[in-house]
PDB file of N, CA and C in Angstrom:
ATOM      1  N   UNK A   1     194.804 182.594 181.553  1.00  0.00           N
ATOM      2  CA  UNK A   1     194.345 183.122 180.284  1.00  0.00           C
ATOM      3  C   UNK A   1     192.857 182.868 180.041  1.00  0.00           C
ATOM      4  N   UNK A   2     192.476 181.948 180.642  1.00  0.00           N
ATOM      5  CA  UNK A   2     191.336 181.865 180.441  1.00  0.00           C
ATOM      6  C   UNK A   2     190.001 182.254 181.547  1.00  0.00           C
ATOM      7  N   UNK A   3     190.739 182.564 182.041  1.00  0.00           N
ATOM      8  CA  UNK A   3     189.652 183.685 183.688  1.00  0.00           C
ATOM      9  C   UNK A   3     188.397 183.972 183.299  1.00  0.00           C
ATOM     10  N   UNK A   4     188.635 185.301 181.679  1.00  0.00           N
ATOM     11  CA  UNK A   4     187.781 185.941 181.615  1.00  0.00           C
ATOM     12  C   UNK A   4     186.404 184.970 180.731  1.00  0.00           C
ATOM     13  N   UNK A   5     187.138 183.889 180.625  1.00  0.00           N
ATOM     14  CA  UNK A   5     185.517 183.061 179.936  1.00  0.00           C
ATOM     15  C   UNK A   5     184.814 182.103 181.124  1.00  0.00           C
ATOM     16  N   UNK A   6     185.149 181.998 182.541  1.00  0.00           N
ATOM     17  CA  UNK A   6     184.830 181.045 183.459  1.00  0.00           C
ATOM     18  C   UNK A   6     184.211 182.477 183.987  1.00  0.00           C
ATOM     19  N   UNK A   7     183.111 181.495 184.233  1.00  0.00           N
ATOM     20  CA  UNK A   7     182.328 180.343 184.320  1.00  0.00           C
ATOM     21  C   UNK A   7     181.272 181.217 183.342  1.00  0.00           C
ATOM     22  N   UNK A   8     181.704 182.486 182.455  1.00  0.00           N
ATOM     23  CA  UNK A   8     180.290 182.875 182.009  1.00  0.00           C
ATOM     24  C   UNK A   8     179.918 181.908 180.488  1.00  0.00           C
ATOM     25  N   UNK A   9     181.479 181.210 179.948  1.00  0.00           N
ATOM     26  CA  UNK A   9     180.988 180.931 178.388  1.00  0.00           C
ATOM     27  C   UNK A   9     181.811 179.421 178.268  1.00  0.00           C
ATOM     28  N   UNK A  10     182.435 179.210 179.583  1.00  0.00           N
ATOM     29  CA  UNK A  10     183.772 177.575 180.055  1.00  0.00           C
ATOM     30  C   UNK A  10     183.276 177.609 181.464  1.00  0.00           C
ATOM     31  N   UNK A  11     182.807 176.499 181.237  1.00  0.00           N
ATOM     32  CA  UNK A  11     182.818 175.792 182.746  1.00  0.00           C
ATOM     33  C   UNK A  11     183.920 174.184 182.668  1.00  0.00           C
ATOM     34  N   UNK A  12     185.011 174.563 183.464  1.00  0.00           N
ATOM     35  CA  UNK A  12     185.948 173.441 183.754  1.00  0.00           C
ATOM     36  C   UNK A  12     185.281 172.423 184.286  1.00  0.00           C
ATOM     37  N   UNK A  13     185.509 171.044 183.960  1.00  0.00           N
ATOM     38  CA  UNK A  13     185.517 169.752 184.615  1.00  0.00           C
ATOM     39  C   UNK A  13     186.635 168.932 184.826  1.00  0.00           C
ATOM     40  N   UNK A  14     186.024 168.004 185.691  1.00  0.00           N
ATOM     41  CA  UNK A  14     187.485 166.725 185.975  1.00  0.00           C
ATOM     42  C   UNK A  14     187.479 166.085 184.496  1.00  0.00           C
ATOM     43  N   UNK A  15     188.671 165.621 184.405  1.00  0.00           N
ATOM     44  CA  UNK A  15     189.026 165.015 183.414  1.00  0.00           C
ATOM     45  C   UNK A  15     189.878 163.577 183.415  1.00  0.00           C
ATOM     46  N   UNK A  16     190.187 162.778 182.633  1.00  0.00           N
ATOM     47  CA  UNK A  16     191.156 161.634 183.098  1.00  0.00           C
ATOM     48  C   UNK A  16     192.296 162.231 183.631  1.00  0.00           C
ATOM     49  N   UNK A  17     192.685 161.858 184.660  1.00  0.00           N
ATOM     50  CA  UNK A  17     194.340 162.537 185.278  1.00  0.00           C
ATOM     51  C   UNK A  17     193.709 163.570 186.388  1.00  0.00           C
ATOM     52  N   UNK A  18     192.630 164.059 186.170  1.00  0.00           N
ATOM     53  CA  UNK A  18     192.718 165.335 187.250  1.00  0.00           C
ATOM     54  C   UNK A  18     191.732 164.795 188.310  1.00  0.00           C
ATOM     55  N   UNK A  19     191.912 165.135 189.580  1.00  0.00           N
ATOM     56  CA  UNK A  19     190.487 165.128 190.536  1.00  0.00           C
ATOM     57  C   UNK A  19     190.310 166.221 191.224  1.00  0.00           C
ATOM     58  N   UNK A  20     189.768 165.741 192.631  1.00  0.00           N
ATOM     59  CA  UNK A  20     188.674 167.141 193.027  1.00  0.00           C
ATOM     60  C   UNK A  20     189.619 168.244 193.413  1.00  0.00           C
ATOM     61  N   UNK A  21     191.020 167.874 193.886  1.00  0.00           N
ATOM     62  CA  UNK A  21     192.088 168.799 194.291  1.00  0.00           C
ATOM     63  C   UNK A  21     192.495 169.876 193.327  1.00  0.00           C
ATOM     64  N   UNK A  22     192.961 169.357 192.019  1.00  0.00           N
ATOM     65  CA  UNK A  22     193.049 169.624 190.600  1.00  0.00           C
ATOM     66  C   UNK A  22     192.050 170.901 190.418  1.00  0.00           C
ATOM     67  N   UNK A  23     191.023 170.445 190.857  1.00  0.00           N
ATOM     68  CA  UNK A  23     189.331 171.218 189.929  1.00  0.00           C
ATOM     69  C   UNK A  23     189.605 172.281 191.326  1.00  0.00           C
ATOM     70  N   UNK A  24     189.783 171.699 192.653  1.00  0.00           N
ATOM     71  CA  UNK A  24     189.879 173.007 193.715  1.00  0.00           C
ATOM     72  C   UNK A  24     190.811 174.437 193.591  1.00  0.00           C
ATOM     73  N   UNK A  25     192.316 173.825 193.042  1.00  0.00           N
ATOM     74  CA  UNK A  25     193.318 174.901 192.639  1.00  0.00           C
ATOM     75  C   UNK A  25     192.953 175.411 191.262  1.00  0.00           C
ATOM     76  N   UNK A  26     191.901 175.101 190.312  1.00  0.00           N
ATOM     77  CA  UNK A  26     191.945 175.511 189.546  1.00  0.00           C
ATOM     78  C   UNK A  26     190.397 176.796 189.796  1.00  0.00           C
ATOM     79  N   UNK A  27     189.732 176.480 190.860  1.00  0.00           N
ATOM     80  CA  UNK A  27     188.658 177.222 191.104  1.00  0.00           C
ATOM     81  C   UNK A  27     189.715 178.849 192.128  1.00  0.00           C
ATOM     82  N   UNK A  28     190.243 178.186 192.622  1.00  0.00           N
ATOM     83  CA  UNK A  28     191.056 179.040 193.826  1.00  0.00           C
ATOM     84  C   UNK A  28     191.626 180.140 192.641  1.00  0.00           C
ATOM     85  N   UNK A  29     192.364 179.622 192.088  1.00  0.00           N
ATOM     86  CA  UNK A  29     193.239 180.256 190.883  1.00  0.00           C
ATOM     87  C   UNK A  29     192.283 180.935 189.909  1.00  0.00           C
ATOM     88  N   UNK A  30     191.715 180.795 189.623  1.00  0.00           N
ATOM     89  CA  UNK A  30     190.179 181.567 189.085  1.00  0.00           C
ATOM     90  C   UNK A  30     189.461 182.814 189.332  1.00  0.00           C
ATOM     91  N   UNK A  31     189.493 182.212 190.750  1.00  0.00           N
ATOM     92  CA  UNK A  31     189.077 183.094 192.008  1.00  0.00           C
ATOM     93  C   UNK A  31     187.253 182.729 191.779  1.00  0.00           C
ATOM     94  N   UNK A  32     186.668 181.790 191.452  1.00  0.00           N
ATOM     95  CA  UNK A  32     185.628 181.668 191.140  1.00  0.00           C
ATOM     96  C   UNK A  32     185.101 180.115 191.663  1.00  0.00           C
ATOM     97  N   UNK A  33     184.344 180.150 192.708  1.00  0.00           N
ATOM     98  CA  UNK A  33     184.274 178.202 192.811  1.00  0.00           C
ATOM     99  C   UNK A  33     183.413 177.905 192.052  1.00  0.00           C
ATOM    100  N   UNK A  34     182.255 178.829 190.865  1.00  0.00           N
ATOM    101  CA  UNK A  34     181.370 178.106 190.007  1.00  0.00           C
ATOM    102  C   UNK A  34     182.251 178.046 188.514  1.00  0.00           C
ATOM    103  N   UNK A  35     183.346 178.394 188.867  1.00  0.00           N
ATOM    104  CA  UNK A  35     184.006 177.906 187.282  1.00  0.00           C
ATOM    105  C   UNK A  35     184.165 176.581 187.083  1.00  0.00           C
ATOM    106  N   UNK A  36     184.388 175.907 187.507  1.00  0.00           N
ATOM    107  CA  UNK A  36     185.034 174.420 187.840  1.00  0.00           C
ATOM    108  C   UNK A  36     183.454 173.199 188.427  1.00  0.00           C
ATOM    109  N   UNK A  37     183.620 172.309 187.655  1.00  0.00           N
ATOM    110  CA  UNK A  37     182.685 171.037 188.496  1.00  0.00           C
ATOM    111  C   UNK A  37     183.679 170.198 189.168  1.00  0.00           C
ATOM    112  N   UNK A  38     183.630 169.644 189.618  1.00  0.00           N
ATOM    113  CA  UNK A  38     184.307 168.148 190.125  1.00  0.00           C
ATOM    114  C   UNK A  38     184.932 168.794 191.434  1.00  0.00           C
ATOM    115  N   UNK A  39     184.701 169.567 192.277  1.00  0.00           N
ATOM    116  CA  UNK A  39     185.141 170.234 192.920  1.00  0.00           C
ATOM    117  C   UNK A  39     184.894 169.304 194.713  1.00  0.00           C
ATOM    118  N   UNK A  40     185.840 169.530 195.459  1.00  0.00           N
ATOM    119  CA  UNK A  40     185.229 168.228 196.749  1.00  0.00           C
ATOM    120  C   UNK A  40     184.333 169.231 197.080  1.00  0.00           C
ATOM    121  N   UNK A  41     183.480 168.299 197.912  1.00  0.00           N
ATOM    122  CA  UNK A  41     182.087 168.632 198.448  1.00  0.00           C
ATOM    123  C   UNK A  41     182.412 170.195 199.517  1.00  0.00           C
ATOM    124  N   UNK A  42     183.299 169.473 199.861  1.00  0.00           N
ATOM    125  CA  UNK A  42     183.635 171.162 201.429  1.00  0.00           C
ATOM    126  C   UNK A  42     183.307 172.391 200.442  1.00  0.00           C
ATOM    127  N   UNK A  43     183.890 172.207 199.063  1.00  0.00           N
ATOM    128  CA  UNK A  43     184.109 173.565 198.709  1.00  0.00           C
ATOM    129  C   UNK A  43     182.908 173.586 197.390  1.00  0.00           C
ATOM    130  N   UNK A  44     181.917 173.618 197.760  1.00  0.00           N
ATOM    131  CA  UNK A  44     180.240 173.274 196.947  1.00  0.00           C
ATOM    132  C   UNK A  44     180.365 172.337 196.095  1.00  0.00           C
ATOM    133  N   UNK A  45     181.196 171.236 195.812  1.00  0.00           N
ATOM    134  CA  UNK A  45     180.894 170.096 194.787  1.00  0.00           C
ATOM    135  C   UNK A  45     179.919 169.131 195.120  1.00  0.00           C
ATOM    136  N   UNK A  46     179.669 168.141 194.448  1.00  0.00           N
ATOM    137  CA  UNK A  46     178.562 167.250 194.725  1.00  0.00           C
ATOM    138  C   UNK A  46     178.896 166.024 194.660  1.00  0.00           C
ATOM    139  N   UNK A  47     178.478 165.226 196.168  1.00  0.00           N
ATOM    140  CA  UNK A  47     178.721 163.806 195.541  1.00  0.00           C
ATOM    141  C   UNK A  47     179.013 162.871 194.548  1.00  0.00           C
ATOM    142  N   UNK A  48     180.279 162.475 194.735  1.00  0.00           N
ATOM    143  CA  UNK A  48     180.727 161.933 192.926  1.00  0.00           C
ATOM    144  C   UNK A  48     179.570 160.739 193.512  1.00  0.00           C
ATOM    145  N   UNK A  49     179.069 159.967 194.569  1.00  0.00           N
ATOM    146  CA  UNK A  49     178.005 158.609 194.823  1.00  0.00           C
ATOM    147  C   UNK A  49     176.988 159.302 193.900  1.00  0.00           C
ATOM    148  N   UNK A  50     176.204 160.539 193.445  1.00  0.00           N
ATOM    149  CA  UNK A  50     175.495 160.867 192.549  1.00  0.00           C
ATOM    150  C   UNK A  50     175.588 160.585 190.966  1.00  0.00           C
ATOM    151  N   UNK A  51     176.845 160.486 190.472  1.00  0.00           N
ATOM    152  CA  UNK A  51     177.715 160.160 189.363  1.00  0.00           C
ATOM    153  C   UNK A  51     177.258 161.522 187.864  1.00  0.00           C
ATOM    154  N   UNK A  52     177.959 162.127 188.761  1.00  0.00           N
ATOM    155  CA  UNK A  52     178.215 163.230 187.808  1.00  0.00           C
ATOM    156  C   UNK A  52     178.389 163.105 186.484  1.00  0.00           C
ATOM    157  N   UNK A  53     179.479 162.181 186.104  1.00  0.00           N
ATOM    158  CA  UNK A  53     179.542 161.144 184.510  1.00  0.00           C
ATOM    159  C   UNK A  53     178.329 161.006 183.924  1.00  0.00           C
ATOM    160  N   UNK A  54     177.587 159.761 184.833  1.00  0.00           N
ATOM    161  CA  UNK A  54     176.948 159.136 183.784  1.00  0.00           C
ATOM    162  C   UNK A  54     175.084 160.178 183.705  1.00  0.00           C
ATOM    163  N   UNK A  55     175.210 161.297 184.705  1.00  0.00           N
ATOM    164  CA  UNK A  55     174.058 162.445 184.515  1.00  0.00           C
ATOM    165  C   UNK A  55     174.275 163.341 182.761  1.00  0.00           C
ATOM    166  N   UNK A  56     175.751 163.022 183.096  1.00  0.00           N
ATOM    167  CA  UNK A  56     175.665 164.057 182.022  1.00  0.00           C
ATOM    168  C   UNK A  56     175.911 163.143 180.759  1.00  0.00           C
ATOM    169  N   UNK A  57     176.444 161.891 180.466  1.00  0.00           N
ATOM    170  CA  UNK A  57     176.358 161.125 179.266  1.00  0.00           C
ATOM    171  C   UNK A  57     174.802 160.963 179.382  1.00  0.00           C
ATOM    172  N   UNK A  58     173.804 160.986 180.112  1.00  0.00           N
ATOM    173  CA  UNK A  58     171.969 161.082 180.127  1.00  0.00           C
ATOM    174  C   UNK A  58     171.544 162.420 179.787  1.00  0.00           C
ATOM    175  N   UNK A  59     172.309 163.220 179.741  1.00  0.00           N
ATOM    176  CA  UNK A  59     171.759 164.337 179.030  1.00  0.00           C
ATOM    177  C   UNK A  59     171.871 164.594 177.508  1.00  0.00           C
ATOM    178  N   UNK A  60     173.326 164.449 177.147  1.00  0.00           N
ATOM    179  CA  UNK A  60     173.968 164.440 175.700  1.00  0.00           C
ATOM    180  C   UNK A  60     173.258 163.188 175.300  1.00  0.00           C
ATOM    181  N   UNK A  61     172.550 162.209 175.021  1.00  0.00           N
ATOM    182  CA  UNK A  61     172.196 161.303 175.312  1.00  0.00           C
ATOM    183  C   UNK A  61     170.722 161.575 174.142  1.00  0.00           C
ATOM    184  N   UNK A  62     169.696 162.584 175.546  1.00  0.00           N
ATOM    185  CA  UNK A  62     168.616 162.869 175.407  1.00  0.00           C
ATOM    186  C   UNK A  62     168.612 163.492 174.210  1.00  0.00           C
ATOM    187  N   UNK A  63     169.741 164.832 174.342  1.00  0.00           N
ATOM    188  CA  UNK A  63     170.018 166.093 173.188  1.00  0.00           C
ATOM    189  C   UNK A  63     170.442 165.384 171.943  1.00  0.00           C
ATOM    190  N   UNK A  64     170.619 164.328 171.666  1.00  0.00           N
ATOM    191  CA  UNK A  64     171.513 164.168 170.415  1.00  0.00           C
ATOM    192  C   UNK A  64     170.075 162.760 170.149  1.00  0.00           C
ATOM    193  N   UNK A  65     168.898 162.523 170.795  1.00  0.00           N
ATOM    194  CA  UNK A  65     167.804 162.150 170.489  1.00  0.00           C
ATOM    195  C   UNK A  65     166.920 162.802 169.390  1.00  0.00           C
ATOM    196  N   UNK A  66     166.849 164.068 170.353  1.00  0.00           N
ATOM    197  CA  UNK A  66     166.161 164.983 170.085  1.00  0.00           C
ATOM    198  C   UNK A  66     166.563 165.593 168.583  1.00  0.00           C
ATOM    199  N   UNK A  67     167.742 165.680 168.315  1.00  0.00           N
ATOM    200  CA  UNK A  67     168.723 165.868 167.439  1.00  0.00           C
ATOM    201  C   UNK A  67     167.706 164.813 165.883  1.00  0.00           C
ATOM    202  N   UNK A  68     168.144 163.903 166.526  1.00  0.00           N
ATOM    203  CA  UNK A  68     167.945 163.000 165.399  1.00  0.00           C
ATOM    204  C   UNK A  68     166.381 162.887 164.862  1.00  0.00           C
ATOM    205  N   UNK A  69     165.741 163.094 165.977  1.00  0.00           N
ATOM    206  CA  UNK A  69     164.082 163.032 165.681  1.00  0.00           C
ATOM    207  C   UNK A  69     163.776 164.457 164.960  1.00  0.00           C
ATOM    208  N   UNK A  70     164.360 165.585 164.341  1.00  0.00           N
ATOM    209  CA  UNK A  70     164.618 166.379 163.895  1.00  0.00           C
ATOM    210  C   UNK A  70     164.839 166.534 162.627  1.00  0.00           C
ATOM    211  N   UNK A  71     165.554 165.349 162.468  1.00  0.00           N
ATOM    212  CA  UNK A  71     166.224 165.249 160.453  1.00  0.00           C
ATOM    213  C   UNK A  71     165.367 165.120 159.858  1.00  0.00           C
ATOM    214  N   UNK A  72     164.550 164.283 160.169  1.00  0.00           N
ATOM    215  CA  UNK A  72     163.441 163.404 159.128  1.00  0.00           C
ATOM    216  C   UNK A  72     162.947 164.417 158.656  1.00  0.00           C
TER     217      UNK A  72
END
């Protein structure tokens, strides 16, 4: 049901419970391997040793900085 919003407006990630297998059948099933992150490396994912997590808690991070330096 949700096909037609991947990867242009939902991009899937791993989540607690799921890993790269999970994120692979769900790219396969898609028919799309840029719908999905957490995906194993064979099939274009990226080193979880990079830490995919804590890149992106450094981004939301930055944005919700930026956010705040804004109110005043």
């Amino acid at each position: 049901m949700i096909k037609p919003y991947c990867p242009s407006q939902y991009i899937a990630a791993t989540d607690v419970g799921t890993t790269e297998l999970d994120m692979a059948v769900f790219a396969h099933e898609i028919g799309d391997m840029h719908a999905c992150t957490g995906k194993p490396q064979e099939l274009g994912g990226i080193p979880h040793e990079i830490g995919t997590t804590g890149y992106g808690v450094s981004v939301a991070f930055d944005a919700t900085l930026d956010f705040l330096k804004n109110l005043k």
